[in-house]
PDB file of N, CA and C in Angstrom:
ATOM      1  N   UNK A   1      13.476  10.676   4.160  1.00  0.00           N
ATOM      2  CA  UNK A   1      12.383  11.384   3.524  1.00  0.00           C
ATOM      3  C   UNK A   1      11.333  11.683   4.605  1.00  0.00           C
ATOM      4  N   UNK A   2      11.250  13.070   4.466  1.00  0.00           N
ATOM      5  CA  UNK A   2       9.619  13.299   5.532  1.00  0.00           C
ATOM      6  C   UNK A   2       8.542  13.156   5.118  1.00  0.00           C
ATOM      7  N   UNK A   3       7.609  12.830   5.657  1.00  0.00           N
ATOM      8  CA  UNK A   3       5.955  12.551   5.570  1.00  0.00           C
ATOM      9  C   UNK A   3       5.313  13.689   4.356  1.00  0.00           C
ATOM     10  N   UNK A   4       5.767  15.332   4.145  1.00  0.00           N
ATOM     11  CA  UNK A   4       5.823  16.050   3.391  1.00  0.00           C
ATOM     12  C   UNK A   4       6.266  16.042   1.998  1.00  0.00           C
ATOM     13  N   UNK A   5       7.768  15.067   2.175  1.00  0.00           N
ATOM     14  CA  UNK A   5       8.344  14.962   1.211  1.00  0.00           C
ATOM     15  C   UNK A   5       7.779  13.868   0.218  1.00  0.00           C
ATOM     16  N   UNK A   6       7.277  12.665   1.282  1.00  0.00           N
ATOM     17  CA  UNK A   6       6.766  11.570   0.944  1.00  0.00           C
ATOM     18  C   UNK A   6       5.587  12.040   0.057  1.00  0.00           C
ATOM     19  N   UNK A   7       4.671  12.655   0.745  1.00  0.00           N
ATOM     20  CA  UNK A   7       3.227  13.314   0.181  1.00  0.00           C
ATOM     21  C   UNK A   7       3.240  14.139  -0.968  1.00  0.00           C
ATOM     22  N   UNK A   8       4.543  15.287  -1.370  1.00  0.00           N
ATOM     23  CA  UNK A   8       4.699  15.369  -2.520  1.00  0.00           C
ATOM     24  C   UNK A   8       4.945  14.871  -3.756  1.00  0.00           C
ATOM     25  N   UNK A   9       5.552  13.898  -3.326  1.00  0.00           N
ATOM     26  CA  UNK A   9       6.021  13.065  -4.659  1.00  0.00           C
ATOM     27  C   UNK A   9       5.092  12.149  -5.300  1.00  0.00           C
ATOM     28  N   UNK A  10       4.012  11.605  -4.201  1.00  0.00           N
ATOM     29  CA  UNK A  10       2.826  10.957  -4.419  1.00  0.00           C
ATOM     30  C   UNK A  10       2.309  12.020  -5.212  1.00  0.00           C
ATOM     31  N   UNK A  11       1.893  12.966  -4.894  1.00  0.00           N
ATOM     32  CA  UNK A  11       0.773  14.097  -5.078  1.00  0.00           C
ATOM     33  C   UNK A  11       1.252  14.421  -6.750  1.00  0.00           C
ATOM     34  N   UNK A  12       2.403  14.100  -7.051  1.00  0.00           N
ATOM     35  CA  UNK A  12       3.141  14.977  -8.343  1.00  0.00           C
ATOM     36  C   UNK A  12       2.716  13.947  -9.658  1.00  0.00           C
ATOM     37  N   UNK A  13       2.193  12.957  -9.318  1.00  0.00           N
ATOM     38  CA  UNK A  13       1.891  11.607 -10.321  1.00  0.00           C
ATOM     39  C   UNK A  13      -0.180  11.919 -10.654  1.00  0.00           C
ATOM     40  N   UNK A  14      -0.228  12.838 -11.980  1.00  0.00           N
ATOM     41  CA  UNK A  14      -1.202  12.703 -12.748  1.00  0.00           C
ATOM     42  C   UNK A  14      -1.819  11.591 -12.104  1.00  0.00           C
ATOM     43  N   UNK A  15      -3.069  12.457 -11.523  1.00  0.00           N
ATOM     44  CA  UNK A  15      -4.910  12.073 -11.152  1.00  0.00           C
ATOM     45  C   UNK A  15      -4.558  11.403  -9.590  1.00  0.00           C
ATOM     46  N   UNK A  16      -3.116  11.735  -9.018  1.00  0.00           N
ATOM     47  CA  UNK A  16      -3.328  11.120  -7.803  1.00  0.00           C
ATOM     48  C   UNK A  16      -4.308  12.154  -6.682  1.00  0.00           C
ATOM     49  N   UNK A  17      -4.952  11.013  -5.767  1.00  0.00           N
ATOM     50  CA  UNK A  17      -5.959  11.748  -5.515  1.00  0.00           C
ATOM     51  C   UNK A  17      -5.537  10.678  -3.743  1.00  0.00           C
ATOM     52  N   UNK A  18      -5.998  12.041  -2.925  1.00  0.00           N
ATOM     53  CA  UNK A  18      -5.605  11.429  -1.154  1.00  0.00           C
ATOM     54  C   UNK A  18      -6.637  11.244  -0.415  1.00  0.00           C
ATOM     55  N   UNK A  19      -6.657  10.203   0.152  1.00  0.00           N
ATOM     56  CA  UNK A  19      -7.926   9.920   1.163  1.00  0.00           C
ATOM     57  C   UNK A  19      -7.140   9.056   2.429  1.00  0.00           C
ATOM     58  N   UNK A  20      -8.474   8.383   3.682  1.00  0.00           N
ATOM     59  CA  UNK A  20      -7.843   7.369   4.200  1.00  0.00           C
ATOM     60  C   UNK A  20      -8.297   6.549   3.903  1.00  0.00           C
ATOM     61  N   UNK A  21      -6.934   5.751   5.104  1.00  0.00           N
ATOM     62  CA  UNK A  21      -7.544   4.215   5.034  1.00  0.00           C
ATOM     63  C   UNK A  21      -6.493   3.291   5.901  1.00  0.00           C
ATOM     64  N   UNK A  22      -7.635   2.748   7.180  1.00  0.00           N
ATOM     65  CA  UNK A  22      -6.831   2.628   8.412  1.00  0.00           C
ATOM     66  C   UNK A  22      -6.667   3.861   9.414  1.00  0.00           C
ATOM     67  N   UNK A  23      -7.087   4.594   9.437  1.00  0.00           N
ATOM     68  CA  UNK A  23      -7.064   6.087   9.974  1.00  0.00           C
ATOM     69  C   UNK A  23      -5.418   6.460   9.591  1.00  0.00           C
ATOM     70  N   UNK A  24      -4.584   6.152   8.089  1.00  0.00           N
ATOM     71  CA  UNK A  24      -3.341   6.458   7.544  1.00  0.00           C
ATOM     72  C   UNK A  24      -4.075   7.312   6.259  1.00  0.00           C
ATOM     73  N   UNK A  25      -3.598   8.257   6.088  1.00  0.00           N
ATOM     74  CA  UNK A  25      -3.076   8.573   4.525  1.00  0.00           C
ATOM     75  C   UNK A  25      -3.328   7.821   3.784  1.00  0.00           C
ATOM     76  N   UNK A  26      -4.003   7.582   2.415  1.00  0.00           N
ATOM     77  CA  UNK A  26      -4.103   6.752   1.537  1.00  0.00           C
ATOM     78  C   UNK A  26      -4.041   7.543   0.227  1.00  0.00           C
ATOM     79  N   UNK A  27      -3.472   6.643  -0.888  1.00  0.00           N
ATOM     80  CA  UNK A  27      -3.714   7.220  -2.306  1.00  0.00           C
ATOM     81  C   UNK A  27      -4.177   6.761  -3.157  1.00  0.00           C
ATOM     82  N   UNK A  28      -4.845   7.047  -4.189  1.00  0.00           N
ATOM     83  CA  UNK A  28      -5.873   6.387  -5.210  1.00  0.00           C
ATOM     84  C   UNK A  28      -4.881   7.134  -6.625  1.00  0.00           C
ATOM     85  N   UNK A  29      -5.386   6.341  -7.650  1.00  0.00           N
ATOM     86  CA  UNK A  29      -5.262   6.727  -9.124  1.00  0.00           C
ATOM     87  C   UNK A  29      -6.723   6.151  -9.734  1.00  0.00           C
ATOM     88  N   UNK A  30      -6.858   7.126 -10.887  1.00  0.00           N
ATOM     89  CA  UNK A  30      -8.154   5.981 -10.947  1.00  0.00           C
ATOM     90  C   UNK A  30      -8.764   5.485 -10.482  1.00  0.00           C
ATOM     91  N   UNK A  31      -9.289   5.885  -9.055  1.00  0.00           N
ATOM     92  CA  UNK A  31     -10.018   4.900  -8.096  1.00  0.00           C
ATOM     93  C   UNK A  31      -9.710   4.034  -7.708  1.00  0.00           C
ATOM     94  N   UNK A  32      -8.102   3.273  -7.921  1.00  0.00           N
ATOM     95  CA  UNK A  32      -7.311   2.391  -7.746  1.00  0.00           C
ATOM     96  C   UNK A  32      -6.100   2.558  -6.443  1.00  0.00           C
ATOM     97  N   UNK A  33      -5.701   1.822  -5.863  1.00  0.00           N
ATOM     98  CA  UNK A  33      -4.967   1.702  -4.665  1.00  0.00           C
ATOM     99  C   UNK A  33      -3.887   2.077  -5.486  1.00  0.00           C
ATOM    100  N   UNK A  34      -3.183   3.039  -4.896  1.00  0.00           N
ATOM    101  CA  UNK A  34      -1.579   3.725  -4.782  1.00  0.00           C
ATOM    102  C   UNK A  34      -0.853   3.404  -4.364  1.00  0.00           C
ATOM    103  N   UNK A  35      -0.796   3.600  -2.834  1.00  0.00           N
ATOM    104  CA  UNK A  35       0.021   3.622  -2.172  1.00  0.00           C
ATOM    105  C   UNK A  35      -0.622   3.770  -0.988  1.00  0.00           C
ATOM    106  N   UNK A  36      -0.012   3.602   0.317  1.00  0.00           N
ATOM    107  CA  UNK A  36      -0.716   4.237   1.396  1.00  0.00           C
ATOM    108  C   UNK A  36       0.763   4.415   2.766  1.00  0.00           C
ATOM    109  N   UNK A  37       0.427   5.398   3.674  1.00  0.00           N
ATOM    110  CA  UNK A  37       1.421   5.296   5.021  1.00  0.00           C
ATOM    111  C   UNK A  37       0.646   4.236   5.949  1.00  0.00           C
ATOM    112  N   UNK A  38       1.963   3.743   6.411  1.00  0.00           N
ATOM    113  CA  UNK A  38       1.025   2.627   8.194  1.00  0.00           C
ATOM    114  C   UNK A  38       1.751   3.751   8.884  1.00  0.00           C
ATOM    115  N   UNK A  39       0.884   3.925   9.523  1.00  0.00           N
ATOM    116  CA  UNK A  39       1.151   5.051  10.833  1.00  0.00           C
ATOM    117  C   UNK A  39       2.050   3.785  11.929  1.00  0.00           C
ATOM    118  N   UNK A  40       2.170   2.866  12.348  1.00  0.00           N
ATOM    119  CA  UNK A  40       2.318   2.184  13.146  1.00  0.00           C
ATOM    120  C   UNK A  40       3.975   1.905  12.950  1.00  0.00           C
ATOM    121  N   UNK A  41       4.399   1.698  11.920  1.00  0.00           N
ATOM    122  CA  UNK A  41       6.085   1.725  11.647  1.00  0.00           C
ATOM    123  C   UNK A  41       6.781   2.772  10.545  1.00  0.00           C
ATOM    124  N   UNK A  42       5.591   3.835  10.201  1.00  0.00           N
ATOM    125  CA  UNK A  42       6.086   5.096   8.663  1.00  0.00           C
ATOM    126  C   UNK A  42       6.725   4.240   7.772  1.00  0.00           C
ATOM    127  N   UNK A  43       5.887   3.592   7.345  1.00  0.00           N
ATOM    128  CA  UNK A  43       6.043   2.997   6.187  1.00  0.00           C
ATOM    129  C   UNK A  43       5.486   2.644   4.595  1.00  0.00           C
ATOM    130  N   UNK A  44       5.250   2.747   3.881  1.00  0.00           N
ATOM    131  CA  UNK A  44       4.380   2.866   2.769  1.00  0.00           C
ATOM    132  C   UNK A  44       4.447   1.589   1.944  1.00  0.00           C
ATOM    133  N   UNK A  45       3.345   1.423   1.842  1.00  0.00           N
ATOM    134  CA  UNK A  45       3.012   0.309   1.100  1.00  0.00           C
ATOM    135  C   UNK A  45       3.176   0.228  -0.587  1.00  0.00           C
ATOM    136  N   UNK A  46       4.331  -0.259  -1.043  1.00  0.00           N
ATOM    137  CA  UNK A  46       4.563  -0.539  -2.368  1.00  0.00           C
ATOM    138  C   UNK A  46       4.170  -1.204  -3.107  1.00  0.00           C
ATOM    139  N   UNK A  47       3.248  -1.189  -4.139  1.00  0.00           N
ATOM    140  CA  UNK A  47       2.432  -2.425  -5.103  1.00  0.00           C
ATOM    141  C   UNK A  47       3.055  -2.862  -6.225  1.00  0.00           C
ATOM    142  N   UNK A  48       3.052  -4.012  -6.708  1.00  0.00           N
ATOM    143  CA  UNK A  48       3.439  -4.269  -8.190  1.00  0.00           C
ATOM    144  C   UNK A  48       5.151  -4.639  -7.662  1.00  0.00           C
ATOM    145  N   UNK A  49       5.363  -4.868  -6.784  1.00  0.00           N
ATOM    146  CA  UNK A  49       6.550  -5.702  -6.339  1.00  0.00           C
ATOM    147  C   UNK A  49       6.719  -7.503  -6.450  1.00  0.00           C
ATOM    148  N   UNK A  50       7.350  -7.612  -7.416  1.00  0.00           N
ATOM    149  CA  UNK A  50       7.386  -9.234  -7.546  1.00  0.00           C
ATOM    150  C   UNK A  50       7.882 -10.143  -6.052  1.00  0.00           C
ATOM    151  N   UNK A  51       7.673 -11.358  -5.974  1.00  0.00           N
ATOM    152  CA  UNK A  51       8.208 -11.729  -4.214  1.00  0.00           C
ATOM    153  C   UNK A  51       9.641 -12.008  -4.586  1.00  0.00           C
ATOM    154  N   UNK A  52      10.187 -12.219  -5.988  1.00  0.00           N
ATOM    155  CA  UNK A  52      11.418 -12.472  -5.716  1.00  0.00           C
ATOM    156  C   UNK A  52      12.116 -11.006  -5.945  1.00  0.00           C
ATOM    157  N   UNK A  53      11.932  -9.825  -6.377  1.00  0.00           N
ATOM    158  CA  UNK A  53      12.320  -8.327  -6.036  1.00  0.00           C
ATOM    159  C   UNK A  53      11.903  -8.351  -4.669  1.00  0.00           C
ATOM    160  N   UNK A  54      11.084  -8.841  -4.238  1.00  0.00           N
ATOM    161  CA  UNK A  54      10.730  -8.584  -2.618  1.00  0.00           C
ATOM    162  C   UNK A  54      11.807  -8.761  -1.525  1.00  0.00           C
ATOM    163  N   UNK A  55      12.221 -10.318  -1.841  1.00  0.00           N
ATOM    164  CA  UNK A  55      13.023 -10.666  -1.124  1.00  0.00           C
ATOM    165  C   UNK A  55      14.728 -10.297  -1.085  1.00  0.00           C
ATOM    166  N   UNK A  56      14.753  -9.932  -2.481  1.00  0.00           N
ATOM    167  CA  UNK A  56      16.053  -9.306  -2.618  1.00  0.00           C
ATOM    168  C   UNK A  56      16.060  -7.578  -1.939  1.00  0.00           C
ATOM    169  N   UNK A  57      15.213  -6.742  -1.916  1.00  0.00           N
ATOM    170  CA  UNK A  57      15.133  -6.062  -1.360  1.00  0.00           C
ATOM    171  C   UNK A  57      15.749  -5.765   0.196  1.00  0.00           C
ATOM    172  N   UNK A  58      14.403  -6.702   0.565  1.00  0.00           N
ATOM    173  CA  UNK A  58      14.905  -6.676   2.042  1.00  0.00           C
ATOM    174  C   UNK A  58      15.818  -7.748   2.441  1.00  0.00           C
ATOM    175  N   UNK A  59      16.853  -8.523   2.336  1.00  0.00           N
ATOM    176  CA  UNK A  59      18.002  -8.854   1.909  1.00  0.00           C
ATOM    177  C   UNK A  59      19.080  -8.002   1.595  1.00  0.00           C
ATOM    178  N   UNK A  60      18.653  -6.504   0.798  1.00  0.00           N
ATOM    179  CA  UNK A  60      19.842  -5.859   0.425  1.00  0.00           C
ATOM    180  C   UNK A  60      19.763  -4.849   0.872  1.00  0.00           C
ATOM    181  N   UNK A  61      18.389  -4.189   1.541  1.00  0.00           N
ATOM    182  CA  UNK A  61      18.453  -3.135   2.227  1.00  0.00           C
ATOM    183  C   UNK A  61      17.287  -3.225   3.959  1.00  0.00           C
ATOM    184  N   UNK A  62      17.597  -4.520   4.576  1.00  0.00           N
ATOM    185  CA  UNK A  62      16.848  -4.591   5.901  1.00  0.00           C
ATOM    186  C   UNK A  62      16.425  -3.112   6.805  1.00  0.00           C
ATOM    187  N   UNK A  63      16.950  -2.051   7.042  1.00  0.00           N
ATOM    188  CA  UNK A  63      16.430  -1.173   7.605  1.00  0.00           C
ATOM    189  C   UNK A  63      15.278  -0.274   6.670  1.00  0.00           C
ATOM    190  N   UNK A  64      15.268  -0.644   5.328  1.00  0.00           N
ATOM    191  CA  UNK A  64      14.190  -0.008   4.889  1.00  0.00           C
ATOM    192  C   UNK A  64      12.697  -0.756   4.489  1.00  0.00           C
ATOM    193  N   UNK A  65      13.609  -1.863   3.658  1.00  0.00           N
ATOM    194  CA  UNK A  65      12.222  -2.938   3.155  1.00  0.00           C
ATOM    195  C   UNK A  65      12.257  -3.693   4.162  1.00  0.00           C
ATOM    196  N   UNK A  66      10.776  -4.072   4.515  1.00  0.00           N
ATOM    197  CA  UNK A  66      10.651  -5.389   5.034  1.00  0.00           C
ATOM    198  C   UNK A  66       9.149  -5.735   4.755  1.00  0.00           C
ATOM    199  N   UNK A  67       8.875  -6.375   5.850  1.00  0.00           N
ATOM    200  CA  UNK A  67       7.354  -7.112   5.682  1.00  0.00           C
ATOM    201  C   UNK A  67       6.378  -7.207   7.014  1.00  0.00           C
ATOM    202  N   UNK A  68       5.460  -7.356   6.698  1.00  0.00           N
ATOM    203  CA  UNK A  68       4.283  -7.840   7.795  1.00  0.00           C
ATOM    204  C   UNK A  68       3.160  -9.456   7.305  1.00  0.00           C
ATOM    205  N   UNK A  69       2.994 -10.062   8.500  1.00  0.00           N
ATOM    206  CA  UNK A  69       2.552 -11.381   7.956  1.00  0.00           C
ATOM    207  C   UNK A  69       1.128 -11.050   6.885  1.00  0.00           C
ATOM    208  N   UNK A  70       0.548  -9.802   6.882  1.00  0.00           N
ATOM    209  CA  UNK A  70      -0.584  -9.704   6.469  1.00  0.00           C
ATOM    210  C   UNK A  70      -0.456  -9.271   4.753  1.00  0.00           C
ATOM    211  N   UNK A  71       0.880  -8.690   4.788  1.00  0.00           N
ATOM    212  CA  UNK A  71       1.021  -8.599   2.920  1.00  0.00           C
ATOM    213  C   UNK A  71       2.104 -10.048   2.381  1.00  0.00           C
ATOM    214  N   UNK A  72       1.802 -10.984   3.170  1.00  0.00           N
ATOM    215  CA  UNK A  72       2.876 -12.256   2.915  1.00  0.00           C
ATOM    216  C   UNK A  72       2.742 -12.384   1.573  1.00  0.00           C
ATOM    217  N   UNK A  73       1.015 -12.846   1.451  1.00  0.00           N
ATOM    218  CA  UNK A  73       0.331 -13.442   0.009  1.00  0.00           C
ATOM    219  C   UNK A  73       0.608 -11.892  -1.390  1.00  0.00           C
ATOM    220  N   UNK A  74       0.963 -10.993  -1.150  1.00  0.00           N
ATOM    221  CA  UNK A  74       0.762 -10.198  -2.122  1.00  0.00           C
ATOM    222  C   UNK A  74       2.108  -9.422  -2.486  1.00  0.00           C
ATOM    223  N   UNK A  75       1.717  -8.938  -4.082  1.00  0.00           N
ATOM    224  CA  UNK A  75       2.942  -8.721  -4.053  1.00  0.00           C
ATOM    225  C   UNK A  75       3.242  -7.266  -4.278  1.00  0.00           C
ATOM    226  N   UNK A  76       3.854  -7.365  -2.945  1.00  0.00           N
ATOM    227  CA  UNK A  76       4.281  -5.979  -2.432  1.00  0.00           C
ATOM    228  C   UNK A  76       5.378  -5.736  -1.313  1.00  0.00           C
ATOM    229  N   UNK A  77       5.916  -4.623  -0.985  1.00  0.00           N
ATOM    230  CA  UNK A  77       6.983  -4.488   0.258  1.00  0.00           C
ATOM    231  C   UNK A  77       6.531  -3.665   0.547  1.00  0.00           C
ATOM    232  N   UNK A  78       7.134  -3.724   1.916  1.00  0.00           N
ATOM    233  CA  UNK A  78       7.421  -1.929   2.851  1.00  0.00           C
ATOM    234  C   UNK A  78       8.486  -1.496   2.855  1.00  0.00           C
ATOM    235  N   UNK A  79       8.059  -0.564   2.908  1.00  0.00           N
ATOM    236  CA  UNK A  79       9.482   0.498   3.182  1.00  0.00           C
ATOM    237  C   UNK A  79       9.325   2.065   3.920  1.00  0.00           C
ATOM    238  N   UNK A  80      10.479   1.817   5.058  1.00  0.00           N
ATOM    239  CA  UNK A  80      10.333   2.464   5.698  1.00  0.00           C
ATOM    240  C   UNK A  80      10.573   4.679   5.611  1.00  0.00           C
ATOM    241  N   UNK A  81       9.967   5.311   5.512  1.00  0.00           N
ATOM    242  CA  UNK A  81      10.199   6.119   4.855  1.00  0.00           C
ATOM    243  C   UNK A  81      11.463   7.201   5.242  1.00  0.00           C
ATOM    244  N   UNK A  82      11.577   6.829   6.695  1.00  0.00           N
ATOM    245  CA  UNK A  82      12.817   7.492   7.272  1.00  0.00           C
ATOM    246  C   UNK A  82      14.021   7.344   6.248  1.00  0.00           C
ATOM    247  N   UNK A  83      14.145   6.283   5.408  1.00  0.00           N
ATOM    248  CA  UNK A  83      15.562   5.217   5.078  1.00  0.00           C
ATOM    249  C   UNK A  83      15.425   5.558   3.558  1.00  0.00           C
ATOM    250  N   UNK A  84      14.272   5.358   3.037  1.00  0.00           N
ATOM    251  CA  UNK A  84      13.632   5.437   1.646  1.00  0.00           C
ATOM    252  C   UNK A  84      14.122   6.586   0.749  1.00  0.00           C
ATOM    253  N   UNK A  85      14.981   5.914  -0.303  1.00  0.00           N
ATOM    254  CA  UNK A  85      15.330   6.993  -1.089  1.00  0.00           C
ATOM    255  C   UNK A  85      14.381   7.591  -1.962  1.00  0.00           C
ATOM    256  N   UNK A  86      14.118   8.958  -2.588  1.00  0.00           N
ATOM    257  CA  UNK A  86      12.820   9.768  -2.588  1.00  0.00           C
ATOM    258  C   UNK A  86      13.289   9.445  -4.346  1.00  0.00           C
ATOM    259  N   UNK A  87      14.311   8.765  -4.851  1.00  0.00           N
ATOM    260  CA  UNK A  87      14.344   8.528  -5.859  1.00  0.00           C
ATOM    261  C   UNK A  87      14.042   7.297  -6.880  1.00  0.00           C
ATOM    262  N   UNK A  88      14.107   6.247  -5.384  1.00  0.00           N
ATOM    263  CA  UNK A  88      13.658   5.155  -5.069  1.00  0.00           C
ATOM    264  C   UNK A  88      12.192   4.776  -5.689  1.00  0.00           C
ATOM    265  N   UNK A  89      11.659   5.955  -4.274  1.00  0.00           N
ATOM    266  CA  UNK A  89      10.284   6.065  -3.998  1.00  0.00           C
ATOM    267  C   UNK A  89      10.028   5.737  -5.287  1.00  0.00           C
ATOM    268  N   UNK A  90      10.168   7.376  -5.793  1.00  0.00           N
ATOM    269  CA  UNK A  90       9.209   7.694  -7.431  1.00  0.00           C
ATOM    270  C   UNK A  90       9.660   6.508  -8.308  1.00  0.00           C
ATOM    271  N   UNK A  91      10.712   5.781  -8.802  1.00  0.00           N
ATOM    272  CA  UNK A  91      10.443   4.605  -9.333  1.00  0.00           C
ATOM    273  C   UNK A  91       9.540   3.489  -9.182  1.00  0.00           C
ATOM    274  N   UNK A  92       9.136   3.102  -7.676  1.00  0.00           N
ATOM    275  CA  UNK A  92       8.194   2.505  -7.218  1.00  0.00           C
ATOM    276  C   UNK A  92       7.016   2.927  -7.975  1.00  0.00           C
ATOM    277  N   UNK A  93       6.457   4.483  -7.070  1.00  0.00           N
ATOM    278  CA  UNK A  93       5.568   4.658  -7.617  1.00  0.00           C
ATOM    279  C   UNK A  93       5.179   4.643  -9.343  1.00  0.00           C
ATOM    280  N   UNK A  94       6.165   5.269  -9.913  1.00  0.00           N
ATOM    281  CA  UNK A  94       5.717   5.212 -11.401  1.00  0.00           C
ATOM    282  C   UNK A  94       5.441   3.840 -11.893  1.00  0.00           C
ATOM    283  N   UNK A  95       6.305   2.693 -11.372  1.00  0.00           N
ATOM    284  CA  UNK A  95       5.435   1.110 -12.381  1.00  0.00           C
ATOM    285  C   UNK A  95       4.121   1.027 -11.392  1.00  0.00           C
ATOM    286  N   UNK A  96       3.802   1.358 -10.638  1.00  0.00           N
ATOM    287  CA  UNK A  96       2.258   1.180 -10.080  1.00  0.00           C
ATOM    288  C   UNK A  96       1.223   1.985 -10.911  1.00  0.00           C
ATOM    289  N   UNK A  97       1.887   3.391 -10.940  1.00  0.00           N
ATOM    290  CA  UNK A  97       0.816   4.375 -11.633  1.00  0.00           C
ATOM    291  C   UNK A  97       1.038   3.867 -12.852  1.00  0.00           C
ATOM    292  N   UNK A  98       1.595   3.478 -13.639  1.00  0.00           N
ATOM    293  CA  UNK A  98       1.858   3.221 -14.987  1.00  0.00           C
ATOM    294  C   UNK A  98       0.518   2.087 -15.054  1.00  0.00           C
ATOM    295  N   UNK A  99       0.050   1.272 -14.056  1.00  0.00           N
ATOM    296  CA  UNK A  99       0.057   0.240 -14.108  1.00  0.00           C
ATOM    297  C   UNK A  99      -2.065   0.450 -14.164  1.00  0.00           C
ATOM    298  N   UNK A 100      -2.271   1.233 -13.607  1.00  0.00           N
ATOM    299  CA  UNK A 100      -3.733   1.762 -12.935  1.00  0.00           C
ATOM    300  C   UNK A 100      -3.918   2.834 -13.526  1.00  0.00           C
ATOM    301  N   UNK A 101      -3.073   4.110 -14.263  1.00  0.00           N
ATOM    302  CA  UNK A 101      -3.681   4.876 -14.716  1.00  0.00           C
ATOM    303  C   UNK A 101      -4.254   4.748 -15.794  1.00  0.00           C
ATOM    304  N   UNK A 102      -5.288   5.634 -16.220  1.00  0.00           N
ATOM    305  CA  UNK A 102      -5.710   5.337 -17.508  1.00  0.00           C
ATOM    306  C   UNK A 102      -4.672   6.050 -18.593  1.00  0.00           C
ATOM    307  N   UNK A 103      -4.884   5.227 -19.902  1.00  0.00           N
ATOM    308  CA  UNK A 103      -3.956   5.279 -20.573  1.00  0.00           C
ATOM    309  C   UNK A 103      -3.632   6.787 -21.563  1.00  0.00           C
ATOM    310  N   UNK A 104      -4.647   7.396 -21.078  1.00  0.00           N
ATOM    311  CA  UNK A 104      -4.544   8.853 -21.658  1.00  0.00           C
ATOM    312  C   UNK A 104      -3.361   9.508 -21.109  1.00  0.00           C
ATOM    313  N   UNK A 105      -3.646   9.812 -19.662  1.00  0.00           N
ATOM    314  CA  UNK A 105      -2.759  10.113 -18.958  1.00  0.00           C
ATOM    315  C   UNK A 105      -1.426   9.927 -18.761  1.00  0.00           C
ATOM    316  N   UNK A 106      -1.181   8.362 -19.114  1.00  0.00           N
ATOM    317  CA  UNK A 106       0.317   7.775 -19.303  1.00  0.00           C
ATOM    318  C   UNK A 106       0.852   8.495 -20.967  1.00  0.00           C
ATOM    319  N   UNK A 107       0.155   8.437 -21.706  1.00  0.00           N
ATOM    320  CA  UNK A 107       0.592   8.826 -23.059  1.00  0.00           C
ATOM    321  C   UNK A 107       0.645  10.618 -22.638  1.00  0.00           C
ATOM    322  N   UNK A 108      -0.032  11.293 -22.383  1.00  0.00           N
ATOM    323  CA  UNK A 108       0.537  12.998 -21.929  1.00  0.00           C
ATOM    324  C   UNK A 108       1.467  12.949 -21.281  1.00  0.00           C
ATOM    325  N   UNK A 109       1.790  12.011 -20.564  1.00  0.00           N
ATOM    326  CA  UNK A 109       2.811  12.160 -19.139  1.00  0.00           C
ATOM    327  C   UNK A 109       4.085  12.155 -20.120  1.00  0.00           C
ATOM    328  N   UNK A 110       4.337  11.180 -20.840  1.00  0.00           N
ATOM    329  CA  UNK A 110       5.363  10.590 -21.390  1.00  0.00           C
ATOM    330  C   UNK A 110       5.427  11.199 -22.502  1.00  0.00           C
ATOM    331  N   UNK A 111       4.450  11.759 -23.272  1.00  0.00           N
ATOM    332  CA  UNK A 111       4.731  12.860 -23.950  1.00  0.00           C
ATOM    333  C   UNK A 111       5.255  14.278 -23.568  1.00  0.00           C
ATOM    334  N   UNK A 112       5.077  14.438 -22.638  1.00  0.00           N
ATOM    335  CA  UNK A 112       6.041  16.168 -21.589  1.00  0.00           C
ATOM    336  C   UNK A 112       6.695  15.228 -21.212  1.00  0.00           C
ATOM    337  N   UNK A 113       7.296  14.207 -21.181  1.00  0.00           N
ATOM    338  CA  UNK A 113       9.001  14.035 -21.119  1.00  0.00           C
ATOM    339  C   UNK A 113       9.596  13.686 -21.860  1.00  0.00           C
ATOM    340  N   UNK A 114       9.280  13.407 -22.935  1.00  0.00           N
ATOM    341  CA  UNK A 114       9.949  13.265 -24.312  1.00  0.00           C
ATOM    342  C   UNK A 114      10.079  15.011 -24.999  1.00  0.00           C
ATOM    343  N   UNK A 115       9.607  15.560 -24.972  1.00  0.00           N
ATOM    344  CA  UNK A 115       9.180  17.099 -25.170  1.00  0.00           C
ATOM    345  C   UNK A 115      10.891  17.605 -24.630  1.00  0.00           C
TER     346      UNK A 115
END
């Protein structure tokens, strides 16, 4: 997945909104943390990842998920976006946005896909 490709799919999730942070790309919902790129390994930071999905992850797919000592305590992975399936991705993202958006938004969303 490219940095483009990556940025669309973020961008396609109702009220996401782009800023930085870290001099990376960052994304908000609700004024709430998204997602973001580390410029330092192209990788994006996944939220709402349990540590034992964590560890099975990178266990079952090492060139994409892994970790840094600084998200040890939280629960979340990386993943690298070169490797990252863009189908993947949007599952990620949707239990995060599901998770921070306001609930108007989740009920329209899910109403145009039931539609």
């Amino acid at each position: 997945m490219s940095p483009e490709e990556m940025k669309a799919i973020v961008m396609s999730f109702p009220g996401a909104e782009e800023g930085m942070s870290y001099g990376s790309p960052s994304f908000k919902v609700n004024g709430k943390f998204f997602t973001r790129l580390r410029r330092d390994d192209q990788s994006m930071v996944l939220m709402d990842v349990s540590f034992d999905e964590r560890e099975m992850l990178m266990e079952a797919e090492p060139a994409t998920f892994h970790l840094t000592a600084h998200y040890k305590d939280y629960p979340c992975v990386l993943a690298r976006i070169a490797t990252l399936h863009p189908g993947s991705f949007r599952n990620f993202l949707d239990r995060r946005w599901r998770r921070i958006a306001p609930k108007k938004l989740v009920k329209e969303r899910d109403a145009k896909v039931e539609a």
